[in-house]
Each structure stands twice: as C-alpha cells, then as structure tokens.
C-alpha atoms as a PDB file:
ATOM      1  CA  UNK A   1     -19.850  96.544  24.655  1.00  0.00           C
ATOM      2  CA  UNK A   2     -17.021  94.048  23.410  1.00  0.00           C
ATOM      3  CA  UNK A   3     -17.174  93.994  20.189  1.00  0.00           C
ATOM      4  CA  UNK A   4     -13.441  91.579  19.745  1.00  0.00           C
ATOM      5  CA  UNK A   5     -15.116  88.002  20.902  1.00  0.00           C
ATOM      6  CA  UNK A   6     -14.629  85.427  18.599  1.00  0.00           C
ATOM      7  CA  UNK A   7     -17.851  84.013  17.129  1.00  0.00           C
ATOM      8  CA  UNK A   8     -19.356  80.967  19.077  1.00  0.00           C
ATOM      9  CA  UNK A   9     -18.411  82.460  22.441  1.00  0.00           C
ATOM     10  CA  UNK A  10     -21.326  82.228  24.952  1.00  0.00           C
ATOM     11  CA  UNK A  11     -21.163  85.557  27.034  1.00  0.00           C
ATOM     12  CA  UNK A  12     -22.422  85.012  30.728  1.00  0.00           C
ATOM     13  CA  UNK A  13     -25.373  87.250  29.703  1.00  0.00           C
ATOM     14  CA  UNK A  14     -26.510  84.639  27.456  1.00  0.00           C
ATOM     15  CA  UNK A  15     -25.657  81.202  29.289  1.00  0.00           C
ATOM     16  CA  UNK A  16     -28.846  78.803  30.488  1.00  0.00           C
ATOM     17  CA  UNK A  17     -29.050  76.309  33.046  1.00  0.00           C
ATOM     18  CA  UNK A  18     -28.749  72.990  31.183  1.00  0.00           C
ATOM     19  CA  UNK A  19     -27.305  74.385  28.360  1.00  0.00           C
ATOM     20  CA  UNK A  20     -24.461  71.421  26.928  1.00  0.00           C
ATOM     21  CA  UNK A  21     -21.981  71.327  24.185  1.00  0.00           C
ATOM     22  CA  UNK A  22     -19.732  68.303  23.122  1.00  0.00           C
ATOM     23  CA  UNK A  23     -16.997  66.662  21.065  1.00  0.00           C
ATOM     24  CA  UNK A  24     -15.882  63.733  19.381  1.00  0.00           C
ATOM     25  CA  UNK A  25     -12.112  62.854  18.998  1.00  0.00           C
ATOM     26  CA  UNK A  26     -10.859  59.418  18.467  1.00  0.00           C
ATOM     27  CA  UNK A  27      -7.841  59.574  20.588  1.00  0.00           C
ATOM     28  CA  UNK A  28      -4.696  58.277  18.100  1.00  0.00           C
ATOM     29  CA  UNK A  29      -1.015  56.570  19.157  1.00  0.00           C
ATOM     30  CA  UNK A  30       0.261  59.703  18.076  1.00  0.00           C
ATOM     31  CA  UNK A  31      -2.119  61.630  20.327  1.00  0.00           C
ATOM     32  CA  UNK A  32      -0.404  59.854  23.665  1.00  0.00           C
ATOM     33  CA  UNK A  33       3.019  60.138  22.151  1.00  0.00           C
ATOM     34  CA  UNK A  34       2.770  63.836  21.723  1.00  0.00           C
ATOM     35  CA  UNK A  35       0.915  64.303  25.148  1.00  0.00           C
ATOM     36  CA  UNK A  36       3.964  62.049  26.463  1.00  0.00           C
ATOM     37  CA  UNK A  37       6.399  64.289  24.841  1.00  0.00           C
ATOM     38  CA  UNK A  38       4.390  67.474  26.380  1.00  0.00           C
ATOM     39  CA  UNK A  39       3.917  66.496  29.610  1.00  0.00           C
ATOM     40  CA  UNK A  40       7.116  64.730  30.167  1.00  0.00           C
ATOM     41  CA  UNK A  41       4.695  61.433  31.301  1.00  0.00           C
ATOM     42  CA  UNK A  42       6.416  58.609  29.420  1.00  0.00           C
ATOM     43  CA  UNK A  43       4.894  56.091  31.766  1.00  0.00           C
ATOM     44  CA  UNK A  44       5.252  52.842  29.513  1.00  0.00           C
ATOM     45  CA  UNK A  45       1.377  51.963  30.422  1.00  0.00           C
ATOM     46  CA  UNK A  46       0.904  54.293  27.635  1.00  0.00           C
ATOM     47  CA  UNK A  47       4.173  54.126  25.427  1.00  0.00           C
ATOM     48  CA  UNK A  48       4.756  50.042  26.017  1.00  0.00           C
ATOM     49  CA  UNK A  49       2.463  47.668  24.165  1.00  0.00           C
ATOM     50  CA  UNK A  50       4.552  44.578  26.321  1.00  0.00           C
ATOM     51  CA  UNK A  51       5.051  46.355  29.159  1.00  0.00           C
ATOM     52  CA  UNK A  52       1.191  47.431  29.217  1.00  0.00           C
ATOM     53  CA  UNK A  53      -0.108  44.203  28.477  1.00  0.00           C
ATOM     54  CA  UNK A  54       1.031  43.004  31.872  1.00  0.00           C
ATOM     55  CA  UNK A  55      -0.928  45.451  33.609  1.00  0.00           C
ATOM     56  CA  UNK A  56      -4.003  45.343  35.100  1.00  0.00           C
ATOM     57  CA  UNK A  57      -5.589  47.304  32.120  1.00  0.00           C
ATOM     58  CA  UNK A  58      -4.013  44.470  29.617  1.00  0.00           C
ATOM     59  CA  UNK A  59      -2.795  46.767  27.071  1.00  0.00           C
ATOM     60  CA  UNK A  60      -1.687  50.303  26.443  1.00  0.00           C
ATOM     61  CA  UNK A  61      -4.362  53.446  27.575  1.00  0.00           C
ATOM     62  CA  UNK A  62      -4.217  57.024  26.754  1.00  0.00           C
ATOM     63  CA  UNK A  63      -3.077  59.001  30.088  1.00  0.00           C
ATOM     64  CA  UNK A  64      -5.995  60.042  32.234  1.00  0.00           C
ATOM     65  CA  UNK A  65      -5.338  63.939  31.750  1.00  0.00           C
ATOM     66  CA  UNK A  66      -5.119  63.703  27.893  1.00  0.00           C
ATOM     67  CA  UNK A  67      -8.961  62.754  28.492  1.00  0.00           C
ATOM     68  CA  UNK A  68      -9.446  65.074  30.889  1.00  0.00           C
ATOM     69  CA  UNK A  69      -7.987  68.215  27.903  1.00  0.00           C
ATOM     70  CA  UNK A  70     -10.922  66.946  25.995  1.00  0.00           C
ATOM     71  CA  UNK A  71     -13.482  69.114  28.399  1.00  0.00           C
ATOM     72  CA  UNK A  72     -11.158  72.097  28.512  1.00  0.00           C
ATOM     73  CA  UNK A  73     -11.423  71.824  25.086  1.00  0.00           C
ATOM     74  CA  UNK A  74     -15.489  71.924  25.072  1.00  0.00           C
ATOM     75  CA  UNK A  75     -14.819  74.664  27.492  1.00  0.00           C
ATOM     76  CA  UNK A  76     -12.083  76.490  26.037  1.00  0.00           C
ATOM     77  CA  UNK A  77     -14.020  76.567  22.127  1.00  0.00           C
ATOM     78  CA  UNK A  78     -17.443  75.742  23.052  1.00  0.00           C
ATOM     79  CA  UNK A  79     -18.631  76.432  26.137  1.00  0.00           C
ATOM     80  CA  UNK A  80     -18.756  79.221  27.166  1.00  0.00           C
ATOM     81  CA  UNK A  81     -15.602  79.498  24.460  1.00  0.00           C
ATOM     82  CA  UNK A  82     -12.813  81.755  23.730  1.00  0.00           C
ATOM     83  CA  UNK A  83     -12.009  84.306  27.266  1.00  0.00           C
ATOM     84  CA  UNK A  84     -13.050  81.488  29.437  1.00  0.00           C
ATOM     85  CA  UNK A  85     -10.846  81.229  32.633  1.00  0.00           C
ATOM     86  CA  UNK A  86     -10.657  78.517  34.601  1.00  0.00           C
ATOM     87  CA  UNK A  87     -11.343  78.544  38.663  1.00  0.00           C
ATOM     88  CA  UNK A  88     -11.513  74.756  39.041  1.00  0.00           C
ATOM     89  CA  UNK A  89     -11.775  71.243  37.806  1.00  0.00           C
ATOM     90  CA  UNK A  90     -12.966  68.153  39.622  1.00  0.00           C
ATOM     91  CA  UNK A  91     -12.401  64.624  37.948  1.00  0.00           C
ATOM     92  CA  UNK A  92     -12.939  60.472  38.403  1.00  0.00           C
ATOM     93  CA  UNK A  93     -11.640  58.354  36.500  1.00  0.00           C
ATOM     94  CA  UNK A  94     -14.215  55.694  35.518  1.00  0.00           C
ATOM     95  CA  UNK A  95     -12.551  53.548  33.104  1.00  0.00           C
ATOM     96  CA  UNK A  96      -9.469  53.575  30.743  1.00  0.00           C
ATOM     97  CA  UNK A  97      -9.136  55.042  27.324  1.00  0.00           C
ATOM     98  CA  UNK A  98      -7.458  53.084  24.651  1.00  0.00           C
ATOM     99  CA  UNK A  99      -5.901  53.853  21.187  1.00  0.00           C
ATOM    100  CA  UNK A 100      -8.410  54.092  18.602  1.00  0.00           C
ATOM    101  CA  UNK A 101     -11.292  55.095  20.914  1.00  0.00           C
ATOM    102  CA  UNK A 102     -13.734  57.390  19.809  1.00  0.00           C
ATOM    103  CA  UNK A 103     -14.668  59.612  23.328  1.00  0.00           C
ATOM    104  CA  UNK A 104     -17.632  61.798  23.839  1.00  0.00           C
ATOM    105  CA  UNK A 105     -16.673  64.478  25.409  1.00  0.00           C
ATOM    106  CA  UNK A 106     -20.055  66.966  26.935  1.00  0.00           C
ATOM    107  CA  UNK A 107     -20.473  69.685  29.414  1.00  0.00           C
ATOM    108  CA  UNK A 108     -23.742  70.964  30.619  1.00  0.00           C
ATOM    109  CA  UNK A 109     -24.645  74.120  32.719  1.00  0.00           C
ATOM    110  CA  UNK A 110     -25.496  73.227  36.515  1.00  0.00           C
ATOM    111  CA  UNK A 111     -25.209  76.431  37.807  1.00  0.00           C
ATOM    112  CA  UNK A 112     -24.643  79.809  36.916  1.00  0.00           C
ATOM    113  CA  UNK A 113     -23.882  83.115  39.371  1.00  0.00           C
ATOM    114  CA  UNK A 114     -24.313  85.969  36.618  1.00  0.00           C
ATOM    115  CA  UNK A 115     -23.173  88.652  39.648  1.00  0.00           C
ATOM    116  CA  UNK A 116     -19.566  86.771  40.023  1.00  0.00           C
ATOM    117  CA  UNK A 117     -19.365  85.535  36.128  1.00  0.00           C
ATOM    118  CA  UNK A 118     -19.385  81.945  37.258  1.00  0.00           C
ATOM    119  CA  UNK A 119     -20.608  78.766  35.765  1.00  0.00           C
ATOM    120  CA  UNK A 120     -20.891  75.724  36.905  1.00  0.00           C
ATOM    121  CA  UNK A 121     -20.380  72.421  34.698  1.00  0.00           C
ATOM    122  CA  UNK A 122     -21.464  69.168  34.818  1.00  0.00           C
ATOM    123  CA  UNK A 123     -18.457  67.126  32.968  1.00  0.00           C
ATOM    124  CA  UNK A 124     -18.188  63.936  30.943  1.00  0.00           C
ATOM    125  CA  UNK A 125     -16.146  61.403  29.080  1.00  0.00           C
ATOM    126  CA  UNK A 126     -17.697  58.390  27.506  1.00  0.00           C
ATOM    127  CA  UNK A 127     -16.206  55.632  25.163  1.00  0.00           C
ATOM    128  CA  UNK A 128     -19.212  53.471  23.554  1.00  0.00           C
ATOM    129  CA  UNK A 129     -21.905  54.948  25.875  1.00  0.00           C
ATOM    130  CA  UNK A 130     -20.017  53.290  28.916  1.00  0.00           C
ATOM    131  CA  UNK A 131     -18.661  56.818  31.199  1.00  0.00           C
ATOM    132  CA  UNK A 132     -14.958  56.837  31.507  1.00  0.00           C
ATOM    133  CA  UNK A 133     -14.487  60.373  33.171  1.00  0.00           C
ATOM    134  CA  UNK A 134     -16.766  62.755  35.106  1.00  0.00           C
ATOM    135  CA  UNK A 135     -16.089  65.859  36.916  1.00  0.00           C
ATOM    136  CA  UNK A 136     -17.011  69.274  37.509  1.00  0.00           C
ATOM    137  CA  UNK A 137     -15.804  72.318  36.492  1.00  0.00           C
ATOM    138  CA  UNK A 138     -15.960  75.962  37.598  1.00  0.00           C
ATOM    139  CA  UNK A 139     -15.343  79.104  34.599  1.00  0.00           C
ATOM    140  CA  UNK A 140     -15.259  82.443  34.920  1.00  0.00           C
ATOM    141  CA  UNK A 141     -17.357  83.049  31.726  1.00  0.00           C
ATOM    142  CA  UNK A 142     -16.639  86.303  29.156  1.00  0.00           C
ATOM    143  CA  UNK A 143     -19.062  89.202  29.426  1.00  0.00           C
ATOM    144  CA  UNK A 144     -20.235  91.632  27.037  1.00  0.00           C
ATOM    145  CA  UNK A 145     -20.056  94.598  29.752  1.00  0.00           C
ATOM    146  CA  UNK A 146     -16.548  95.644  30.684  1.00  0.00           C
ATOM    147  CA  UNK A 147     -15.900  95.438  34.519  1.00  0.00           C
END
C-alpha cells in the first residue's frame, strides 16, 4: 500500500462513474499578464484594451489555454488529484473569457478502465451558466497497489 498520497487524492480503486469536482476562479488582468509572461503569448487581444476593442470580441479576453489550466487544475488537485498523469486533452472553445469573469470550472467521470488506470472526463468551462469551454480528458489515475 502507498501510504505518501496527499489527502484528497482519489485512487483509481475508489473513482465512480459520474463522479465530478469543480472550481471557481475569477480570472484577474494580472492573471493574463502573468500567463502572457509564461507562455510568451503577448497577443495584444489580451494585453491591448484599444487594440482589442477593434476585434471581433470588442474588448480584451483571457487566452483560451489560461481557461483551459483551470481543468488541469480540477484534475491536477481534485480529481483524481495529486499523481495524476495526463494521456490527453480534447477542447472547444465556446465563447471568450473576459477580465473579471468568474468561470466554473467541473469535470465528471465518463469512463473508467480500472485494469489500465484510466479515466475518462467529461470537461467544462462556464461564465454565468452560458459554456465557454468543453473537452475531454484522459488521466492515468494514482493507485494504492504498486505496479
């Protein structure tokens, strides 16, 4: 037995179909300028309130992929949690994020292959009830048994 995994991990012996977990975060200016900085992305859609507002989306929006961190972060803490590994990640983009949004970010168990250690998840983003990301995701999920 592992005895090291940090509380709130979800071994694959314990995982259920349609089991979810979620977040909040209000995404912040200084949330897209650090994932600018990060990712090297300055695209001005997100940096340029003049530049932005001349775009189709009429004013500045968070970059699609700092979104998209929110599930890995359901994943990565939640869901199954800490020792997750990812195998895959599948994702539409619905509708834009802005500064100051509050996004709901949930993950629920479509399938699950206890053999293999893999789940399947069902992914979302949503902003005001209205979806502005979905995907799917596959994890290789922790284990209590060694290999």
């Amino acid at each position: 037995m592992l005895d090291n995994l940090p509380r709130g991990t979800i071994c694959i012996e314990d995982i259920e179909m349609d089991m979810s977990r979620h977040l909040r975060k209000v995404v912040t200016d200084e949330d897209i300028e650090m994932f600018a900085q990060i990712s090297t992305d300055r695209n001005p859609v997100h940096l340029d309130d003049d530049y932005a507002r001349d775009t189709i989306f009429e004013g500045r929006i968070a970059h699609g992929m700092l979104t998209a961190g929110l599930i890995s972060a359901v994943i990565g803490e939640q869901l199954p949690g800490h020792g997750t590994v990812y195998m895959g990640q599948s994702l539409k983009f619905l509708a834009p994020v802005r500064p100051g949004d509050m996004v709901y970010t949930e993950v629920r168990v479509t399938a699950i292959d206890h053999a293999k250690r893999r789940v399947t998840l069902d992914c979302h983003c949503s902003v005001e009830g209205k979806k502005v990301l979905v995907g799917e995701a596959t994890v290789l999920a922790p284990s209590r048994k060694f290999d």
